[in-house]
Protein backbone atom coordinates (compact mmCIF):
# COMPACT_ATOMS: atom_id res chain seq x y z
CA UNK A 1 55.46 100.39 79.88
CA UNK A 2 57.81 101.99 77.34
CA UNK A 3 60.90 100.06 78.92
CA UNK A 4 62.75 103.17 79.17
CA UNK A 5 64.41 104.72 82.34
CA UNK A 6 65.85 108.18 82.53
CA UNK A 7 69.12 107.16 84.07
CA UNK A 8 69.98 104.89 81.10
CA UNK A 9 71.41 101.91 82.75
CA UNK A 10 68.49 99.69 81.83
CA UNK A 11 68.37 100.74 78.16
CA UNK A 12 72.56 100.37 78.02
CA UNK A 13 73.27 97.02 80.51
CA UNK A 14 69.77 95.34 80.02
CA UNK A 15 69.52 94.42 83.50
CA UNK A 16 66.74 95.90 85.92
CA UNK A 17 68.11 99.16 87.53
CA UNK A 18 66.78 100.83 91.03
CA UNK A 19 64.00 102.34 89.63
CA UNK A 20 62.74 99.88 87.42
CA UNK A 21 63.18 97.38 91.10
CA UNK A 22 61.49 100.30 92.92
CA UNK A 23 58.74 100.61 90.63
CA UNK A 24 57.61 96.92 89.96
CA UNK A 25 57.79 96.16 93.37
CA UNK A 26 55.13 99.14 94.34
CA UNK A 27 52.95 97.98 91.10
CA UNK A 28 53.93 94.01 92.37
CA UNK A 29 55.06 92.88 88.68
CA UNK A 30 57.41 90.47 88.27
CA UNK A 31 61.19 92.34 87.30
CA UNK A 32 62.50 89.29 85.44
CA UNK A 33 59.78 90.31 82.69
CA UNK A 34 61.80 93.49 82.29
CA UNK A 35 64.90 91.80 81.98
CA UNK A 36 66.73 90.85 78.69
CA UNK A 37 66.33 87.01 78.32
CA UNK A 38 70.12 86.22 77.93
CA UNK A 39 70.18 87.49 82.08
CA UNK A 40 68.10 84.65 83.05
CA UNK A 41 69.06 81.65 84.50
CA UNK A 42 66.91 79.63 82.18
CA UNK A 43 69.79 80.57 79.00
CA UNK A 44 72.46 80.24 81.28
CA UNK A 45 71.42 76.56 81.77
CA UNK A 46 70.87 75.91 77.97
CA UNK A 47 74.37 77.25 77.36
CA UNK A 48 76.03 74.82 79.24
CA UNK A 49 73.73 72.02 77.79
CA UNK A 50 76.18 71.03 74.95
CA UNK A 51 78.66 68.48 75.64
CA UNK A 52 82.40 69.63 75.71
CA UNK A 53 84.63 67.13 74.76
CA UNK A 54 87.62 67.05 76.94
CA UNK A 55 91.49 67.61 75.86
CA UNK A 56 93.37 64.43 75.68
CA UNK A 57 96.34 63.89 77.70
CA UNK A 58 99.62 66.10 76.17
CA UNK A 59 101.22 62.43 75.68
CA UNK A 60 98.43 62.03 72.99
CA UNK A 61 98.95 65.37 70.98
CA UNK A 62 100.51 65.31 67.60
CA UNK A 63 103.79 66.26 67.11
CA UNK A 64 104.25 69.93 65.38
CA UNK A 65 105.70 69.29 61.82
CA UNK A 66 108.25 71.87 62.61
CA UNK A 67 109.71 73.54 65.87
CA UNK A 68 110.58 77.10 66.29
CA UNK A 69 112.65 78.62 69.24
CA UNK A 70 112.21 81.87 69.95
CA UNK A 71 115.44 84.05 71.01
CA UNK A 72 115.38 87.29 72.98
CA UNK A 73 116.55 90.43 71.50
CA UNK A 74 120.03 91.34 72.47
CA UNK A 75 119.32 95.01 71.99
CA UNK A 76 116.49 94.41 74.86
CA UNK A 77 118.53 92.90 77.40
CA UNK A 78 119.45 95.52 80.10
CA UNK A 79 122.74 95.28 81.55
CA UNK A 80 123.36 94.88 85.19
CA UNK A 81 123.56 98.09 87.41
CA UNK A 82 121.68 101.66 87.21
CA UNK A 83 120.54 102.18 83.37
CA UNK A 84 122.05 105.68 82.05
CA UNK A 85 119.94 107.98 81.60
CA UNK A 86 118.64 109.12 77.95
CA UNK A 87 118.10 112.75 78.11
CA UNK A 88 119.02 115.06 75.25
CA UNK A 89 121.20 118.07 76.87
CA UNK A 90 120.43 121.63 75.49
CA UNK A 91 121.82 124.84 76.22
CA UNK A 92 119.95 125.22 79.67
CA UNK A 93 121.81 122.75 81.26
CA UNK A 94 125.09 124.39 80.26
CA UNK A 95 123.86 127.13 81.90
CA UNK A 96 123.11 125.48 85.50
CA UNK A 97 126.58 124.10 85.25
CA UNK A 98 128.01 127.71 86.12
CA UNK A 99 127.47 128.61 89.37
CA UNK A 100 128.11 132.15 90.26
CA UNK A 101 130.00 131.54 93.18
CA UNK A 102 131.97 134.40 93.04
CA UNK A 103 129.12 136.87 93.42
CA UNK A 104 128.00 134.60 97.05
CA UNK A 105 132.03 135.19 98.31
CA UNK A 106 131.90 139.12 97.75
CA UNK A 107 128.48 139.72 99.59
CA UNK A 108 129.59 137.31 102.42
């Protein structure tokens, strides 16, 4: 009776959840009563009862007073093959670069 649920979804989405189904159909009520009128199909027939008026052919629209072209950004453009990577080198890659190979020949 206080159109409250304690899982929320009927308070949040306004649209009869399990319970509230589970629960009118044991008491036989009607669960469109519970529901929030924009969900019934009633309003979704008054919303199409305007009349649209259709777009007219494109040979019919007015010319724009003034045409603009839009160019792509040459900075944008990737190049053709693998892209280079970007990655700022520090001190720890300097590092991996020498291998201590000499300590692997000694100890076999």
């Amino acid at each position: 009776m206080d159109m409250t649920c304690t899982c929320g979804k009927w308070e949040a989405n306004k649209i009869s959840c399990s319970h509230l189904i589970a629960v009118c159909a044991k008491h036989n009520h009607d669960v469109t009563e519970y529901m929030d009128h924009f969900y019934r199909v009633e309003e979704q027939y008054h919303s199409y009862e305007p009349i649209f008026q259709p777009l007219k052919d494109r040979l019919e629209w007015p010319e724009p007073e003034e045409r603009r072209t839009v160019m792509p950004n040459p900075r944008l453009i990737r190049k053709k093959g693998r892209p280079k990577s970007m990655r700022v080198h520090n001190e720890m890659d300097d590092n991996d670069r020498e291998l201590p190979t000499s300590l692997w020949i000694e100890n076999g």
